[in-house]
PDB file of N, CA and C in Angstrom:
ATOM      1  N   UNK A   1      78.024 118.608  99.012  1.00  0.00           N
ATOM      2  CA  UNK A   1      77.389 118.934  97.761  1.00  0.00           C
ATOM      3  C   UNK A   1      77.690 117.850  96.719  1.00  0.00           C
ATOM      4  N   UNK A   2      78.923 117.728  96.831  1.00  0.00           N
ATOM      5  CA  UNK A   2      79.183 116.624  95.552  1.00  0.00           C
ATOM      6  C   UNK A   2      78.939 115.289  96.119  1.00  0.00           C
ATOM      7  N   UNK A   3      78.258 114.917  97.145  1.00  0.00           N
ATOM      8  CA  UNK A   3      78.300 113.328  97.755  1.00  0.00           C
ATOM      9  C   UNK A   3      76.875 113.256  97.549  1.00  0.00           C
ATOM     10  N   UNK A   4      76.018 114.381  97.588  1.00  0.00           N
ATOM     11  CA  UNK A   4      74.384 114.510  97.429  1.00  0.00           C
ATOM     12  C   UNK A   4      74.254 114.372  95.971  1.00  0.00           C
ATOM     13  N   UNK A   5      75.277 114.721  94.746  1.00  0.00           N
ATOM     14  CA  UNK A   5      75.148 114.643  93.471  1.00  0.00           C
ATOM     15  C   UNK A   5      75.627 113.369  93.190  1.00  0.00           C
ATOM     16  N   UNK A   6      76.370 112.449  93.704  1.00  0.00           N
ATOM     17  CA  UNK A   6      76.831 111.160  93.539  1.00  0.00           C
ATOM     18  C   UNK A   6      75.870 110.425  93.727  1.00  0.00           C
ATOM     19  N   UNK A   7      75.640 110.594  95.163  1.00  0.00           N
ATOM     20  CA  UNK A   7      73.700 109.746  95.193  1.00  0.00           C
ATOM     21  C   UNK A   7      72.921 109.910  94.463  1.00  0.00           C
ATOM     22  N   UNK A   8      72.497 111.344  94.154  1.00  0.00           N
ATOM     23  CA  UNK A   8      71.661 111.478  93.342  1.00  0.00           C
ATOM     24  C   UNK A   8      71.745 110.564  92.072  1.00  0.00           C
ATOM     25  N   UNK A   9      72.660 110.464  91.564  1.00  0.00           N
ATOM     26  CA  UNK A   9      73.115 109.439  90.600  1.00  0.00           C
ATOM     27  C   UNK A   9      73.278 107.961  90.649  1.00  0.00           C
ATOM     28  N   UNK A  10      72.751 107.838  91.394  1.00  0.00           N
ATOM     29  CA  UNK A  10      72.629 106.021  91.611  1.00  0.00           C
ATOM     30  C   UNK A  10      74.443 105.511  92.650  1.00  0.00           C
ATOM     31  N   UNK A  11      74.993 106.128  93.000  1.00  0.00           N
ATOM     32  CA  UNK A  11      76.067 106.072  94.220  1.00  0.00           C
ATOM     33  C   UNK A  11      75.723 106.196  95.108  1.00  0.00           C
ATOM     34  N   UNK A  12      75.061 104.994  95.684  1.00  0.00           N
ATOM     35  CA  UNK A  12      74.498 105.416  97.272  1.00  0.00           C
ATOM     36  C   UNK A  12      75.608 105.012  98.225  1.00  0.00           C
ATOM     37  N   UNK A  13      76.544 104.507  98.121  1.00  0.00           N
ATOM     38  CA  UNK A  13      77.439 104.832  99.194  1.00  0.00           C
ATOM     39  C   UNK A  13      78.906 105.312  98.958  1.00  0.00           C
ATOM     40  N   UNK A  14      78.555 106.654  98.175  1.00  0.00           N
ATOM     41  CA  UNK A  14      79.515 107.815  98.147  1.00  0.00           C
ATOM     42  C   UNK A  14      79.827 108.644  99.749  1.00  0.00           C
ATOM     43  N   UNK A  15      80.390 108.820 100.093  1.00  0.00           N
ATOM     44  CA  UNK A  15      80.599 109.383 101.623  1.00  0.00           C
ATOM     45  C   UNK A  15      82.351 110.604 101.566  1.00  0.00           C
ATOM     46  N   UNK A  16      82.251 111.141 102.447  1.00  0.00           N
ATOM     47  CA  UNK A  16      83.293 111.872 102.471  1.00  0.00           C
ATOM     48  C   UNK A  16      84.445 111.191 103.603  1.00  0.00           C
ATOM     49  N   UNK A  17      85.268 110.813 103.284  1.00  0.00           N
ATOM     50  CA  UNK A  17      86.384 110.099 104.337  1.00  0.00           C
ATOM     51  C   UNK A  17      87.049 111.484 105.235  1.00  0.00           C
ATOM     52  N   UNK A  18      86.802 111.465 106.107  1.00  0.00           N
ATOM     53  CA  UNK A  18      87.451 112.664 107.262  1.00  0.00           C
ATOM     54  C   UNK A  18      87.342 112.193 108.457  1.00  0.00           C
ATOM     55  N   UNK A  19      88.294 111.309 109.274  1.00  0.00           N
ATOM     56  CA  UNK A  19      88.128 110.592 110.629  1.00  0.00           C
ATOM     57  C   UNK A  19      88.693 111.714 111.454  1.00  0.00           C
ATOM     58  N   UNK A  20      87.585 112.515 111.578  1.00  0.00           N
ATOM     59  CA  UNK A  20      87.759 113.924 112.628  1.00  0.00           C
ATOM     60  C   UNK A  20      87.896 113.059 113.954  1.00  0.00           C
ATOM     61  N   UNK A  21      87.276 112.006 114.308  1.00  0.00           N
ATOM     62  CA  UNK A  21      87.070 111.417 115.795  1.00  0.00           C
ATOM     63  C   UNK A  21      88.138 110.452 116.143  1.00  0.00           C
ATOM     64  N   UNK A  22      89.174 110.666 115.149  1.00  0.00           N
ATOM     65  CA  UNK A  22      90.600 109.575 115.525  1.00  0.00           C
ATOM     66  C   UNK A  22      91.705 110.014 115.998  1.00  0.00           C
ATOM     67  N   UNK A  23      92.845 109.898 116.505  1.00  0.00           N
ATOM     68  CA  UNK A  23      93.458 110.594 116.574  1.00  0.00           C
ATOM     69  C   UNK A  23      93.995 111.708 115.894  1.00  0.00           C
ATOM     70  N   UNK A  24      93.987 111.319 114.682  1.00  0.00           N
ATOM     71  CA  UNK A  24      94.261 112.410 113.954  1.00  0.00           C
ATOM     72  C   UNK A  24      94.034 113.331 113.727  1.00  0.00           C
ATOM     73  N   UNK A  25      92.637 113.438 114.133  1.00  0.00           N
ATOM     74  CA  UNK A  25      92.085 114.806 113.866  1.00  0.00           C
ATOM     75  C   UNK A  25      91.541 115.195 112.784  1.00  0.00           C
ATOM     76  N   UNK A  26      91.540 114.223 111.504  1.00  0.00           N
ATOM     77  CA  UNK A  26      91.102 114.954 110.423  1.00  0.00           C
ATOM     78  C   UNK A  26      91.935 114.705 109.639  1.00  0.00           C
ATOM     79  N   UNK A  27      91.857 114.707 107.591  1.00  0.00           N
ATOM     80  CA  UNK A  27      93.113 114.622 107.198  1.00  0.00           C
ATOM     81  C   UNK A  27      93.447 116.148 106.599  1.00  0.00           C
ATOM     82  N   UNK A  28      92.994 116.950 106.954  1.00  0.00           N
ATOM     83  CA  UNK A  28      93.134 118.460 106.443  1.00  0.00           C
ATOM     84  C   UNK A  28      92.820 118.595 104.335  1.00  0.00           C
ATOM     85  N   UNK A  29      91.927 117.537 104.271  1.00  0.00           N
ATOM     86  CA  UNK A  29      91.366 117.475 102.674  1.00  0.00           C
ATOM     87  C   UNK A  29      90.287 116.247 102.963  1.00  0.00           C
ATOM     88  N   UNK A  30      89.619 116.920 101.739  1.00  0.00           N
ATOM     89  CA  UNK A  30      88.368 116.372 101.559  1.00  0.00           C
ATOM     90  C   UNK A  30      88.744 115.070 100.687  1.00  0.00           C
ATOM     91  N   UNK A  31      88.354 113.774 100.520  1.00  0.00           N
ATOM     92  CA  UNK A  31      88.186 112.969  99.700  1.00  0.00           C
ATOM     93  C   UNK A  31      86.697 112.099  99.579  1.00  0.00           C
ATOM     94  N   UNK A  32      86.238 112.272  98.462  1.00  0.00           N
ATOM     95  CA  UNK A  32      84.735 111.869  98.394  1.00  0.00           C
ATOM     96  C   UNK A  32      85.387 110.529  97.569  1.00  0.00           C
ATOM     97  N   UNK A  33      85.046 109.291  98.050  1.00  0.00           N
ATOM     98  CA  UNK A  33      84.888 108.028  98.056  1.00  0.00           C
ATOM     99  C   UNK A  33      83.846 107.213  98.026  1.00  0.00           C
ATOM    100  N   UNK A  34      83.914 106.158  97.285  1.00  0.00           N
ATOM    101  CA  UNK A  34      82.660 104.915  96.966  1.00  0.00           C
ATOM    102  C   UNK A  34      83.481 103.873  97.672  1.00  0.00           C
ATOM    103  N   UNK A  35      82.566 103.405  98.957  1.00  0.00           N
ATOM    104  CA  UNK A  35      82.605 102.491  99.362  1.00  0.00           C
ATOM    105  C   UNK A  35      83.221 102.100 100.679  1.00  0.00           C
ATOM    106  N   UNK A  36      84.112 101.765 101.021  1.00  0.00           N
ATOM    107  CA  UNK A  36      84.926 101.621 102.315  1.00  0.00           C
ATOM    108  C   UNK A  36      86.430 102.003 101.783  1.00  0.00           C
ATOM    109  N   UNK A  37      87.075 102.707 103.430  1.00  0.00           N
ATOM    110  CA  UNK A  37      88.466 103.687 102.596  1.00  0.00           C
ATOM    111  C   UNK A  37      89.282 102.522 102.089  1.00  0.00           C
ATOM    112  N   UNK A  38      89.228 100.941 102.700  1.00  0.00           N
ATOM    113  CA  UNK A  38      90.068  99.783 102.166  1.00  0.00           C
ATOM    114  C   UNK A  38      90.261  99.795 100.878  1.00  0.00           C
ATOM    115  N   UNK A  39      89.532 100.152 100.493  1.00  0.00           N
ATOM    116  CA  UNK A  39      89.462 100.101  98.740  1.00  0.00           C
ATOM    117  C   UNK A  39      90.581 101.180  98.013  1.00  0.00           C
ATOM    118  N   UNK A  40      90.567 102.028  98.826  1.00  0.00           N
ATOM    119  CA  UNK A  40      91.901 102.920  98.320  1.00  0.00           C
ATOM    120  C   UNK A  40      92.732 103.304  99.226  1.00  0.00           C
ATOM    121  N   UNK A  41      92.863 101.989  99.831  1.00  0.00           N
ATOM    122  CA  UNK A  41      94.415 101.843 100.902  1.00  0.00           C
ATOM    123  C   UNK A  41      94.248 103.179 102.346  1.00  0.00           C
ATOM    124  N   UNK A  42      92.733 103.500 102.110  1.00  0.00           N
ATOM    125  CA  UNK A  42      92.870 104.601 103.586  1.00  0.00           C
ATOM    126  C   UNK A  42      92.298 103.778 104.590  1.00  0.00           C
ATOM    127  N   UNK A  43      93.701 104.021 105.744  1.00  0.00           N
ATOM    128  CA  UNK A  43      92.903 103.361 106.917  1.00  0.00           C
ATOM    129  C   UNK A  43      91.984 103.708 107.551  1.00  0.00           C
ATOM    130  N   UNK A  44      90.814 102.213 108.032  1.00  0.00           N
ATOM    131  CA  UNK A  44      89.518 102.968 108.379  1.00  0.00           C
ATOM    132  C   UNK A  44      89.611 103.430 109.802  1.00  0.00           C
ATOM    133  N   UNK A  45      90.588 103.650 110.401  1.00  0.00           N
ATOM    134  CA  UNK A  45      90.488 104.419 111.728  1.00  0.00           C
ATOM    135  C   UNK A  45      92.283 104.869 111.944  1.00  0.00           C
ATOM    136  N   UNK A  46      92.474 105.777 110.982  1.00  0.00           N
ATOM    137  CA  UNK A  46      93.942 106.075 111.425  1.00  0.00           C
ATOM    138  C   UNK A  46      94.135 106.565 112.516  1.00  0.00           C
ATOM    139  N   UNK A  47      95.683 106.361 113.008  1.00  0.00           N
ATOM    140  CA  UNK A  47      96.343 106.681 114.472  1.00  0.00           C
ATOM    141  C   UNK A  47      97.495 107.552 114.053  1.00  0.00           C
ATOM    142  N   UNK A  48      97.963 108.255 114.974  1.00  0.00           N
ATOM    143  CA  UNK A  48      99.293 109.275 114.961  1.00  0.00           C
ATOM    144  C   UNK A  48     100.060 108.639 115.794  1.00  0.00           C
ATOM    145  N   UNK A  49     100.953 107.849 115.313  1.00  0.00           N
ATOM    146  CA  UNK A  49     101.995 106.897 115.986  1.00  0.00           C
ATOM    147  C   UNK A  49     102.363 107.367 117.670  1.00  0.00           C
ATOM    148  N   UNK A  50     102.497 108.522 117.322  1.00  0.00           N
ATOM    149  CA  UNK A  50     102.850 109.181 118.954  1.00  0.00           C
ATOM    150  C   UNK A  50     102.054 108.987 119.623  1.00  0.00           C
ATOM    151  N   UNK A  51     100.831 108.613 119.755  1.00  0.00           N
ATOM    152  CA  UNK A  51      99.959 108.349 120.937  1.00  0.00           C
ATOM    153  C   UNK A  51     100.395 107.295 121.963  1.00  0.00           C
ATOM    154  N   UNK A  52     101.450 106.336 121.677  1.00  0.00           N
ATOM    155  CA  UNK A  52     101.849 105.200 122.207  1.00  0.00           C
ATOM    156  C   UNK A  52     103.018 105.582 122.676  1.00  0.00           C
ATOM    157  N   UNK A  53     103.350 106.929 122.394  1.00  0.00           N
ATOM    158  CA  UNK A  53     105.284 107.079 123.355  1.00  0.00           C
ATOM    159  C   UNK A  53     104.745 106.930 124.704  1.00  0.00           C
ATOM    160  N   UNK A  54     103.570 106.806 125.440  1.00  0.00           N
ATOM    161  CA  UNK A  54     103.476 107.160 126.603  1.00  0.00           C
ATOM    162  C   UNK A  54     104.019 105.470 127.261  1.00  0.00           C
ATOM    163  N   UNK A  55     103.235 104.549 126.746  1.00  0.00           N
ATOM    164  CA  UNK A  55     103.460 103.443 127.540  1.00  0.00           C
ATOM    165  C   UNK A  55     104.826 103.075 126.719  1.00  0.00           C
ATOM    166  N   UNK A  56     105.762 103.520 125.732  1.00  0.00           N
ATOM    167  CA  UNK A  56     106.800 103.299 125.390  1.00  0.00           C
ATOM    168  C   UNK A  56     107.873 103.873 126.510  1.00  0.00           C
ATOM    169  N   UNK A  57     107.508 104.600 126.712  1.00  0.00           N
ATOM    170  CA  UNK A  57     108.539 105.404 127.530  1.00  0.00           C
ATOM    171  C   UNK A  57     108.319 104.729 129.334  1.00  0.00           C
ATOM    172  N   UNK A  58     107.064 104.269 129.466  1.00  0.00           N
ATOM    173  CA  UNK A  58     106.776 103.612 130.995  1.00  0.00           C
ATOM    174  C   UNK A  58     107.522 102.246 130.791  1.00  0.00           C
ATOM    175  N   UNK A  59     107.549 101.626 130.051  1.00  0.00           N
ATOM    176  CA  UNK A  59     108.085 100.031 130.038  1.00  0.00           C
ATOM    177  C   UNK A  59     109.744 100.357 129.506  1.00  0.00           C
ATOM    178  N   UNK A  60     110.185 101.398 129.035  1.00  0.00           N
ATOM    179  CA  UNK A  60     111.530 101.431 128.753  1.00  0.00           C
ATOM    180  C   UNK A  60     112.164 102.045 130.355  1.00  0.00           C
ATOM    181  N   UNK A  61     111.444 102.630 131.112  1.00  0.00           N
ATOM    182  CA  UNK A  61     112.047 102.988 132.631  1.00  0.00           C
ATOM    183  C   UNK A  61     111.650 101.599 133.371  1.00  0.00           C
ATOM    184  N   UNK A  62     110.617 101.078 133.355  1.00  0.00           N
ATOM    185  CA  UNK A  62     110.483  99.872 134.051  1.00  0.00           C
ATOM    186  C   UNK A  62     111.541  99.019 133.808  1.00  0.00           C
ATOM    187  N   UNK A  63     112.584  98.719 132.549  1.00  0.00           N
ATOM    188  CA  UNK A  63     112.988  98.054 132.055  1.00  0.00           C
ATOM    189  C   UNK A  63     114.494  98.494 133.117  1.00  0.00           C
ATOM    190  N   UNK A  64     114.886  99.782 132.383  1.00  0.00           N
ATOM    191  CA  UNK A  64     115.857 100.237 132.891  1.00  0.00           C
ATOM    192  C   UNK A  64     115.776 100.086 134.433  1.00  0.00           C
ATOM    193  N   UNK A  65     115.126 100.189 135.415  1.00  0.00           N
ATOM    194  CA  UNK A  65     115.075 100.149 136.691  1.00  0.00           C
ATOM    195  C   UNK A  65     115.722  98.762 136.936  1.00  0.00           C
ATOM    196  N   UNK A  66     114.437  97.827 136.276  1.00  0.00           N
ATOM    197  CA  UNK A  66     114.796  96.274 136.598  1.00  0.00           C
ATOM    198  C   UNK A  66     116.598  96.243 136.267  1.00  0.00           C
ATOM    199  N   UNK A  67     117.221  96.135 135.360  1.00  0.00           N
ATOM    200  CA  UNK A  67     118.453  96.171 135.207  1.00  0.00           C
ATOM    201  C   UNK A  67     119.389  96.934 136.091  1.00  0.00           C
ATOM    202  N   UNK A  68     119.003  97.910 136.685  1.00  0.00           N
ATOM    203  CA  UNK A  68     119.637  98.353 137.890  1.00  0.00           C
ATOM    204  C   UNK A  68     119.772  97.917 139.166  1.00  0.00           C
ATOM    205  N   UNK A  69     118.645  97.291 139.128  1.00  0.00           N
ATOM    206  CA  UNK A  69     118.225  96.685 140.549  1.00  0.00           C
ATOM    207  C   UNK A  69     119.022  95.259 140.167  1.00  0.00           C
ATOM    208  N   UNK A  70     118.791  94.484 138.934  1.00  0.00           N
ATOM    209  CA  UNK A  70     120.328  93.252 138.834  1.00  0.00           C
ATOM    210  C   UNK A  70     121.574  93.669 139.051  1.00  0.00           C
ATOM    211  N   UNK A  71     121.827  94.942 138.451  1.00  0.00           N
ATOM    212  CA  UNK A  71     123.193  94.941 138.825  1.00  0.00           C
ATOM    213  C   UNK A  71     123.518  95.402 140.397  1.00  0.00           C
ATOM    214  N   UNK A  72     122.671  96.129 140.764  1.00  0.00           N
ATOM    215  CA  UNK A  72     123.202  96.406 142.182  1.00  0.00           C
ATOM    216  C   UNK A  72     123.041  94.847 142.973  1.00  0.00           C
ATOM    217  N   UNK A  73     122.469  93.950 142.951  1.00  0.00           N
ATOM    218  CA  UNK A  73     122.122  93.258 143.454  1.00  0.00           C
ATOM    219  C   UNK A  73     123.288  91.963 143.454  1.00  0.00           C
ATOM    220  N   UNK A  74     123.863  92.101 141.823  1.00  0.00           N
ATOM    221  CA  UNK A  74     124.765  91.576 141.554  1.00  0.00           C
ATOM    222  C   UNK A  74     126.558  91.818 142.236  1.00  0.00           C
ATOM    223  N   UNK A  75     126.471  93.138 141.979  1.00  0.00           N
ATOM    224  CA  UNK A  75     127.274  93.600 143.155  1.00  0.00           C
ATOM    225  C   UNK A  75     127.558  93.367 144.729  1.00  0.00           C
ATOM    226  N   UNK A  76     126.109  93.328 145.131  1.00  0.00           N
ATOM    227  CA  UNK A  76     125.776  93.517 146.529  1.00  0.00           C
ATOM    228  C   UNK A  76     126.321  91.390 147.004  1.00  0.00           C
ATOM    229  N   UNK A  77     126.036  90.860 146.216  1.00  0.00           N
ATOM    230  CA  UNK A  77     126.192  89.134 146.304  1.00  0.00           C
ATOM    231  C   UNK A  77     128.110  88.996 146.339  1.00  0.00           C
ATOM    232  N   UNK A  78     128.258  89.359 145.045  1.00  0.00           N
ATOM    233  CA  UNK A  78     129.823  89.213 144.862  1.00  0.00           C
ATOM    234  C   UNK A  78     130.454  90.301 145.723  1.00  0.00           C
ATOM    235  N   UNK A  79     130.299  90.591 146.794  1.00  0.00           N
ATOM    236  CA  UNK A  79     130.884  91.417 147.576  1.00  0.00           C
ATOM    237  C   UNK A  79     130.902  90.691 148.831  1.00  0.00           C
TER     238      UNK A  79
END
């Protein structure tokens, strides 16, 4: 309603910022904005940091493995 009254008024690119299709889901409030969200520091495709524990957590066991496999290996030589 109020983005159709902004246009109406010569604001043709008034828009409502809600990145329902990002991770986030939405920001649970409305903000009616002119222009691109850069302009008032909203990112134009926010993320929920946690989406990335997955390959955080695969390369921190990969990691840990590799170091196991030196030390046994290290062992296995000096023996």
């Amino acid at each position: 309603m109020r983005v159709k009254e902004l246009q109406g008024r010569g604001y043709n690119d008034a828009h409502i910022y809600d990145p329902t299709g990002s991770s986030v889901g939405g920001t649970h409030a409305i903000f009616v904005i002119l222009g691109e969200p850069e302009a008032y520091n909203f990112p134009p495709a926010p993320e929920v940091p946690t989406i990335h524990m997955k390959s955080a957590w695969c390369a921190a066991l990969v990691s840990a493995l590799v170091i196991v496999l030196v030390v046994c290996l290290a062992f296995a030589v000096a023996g």
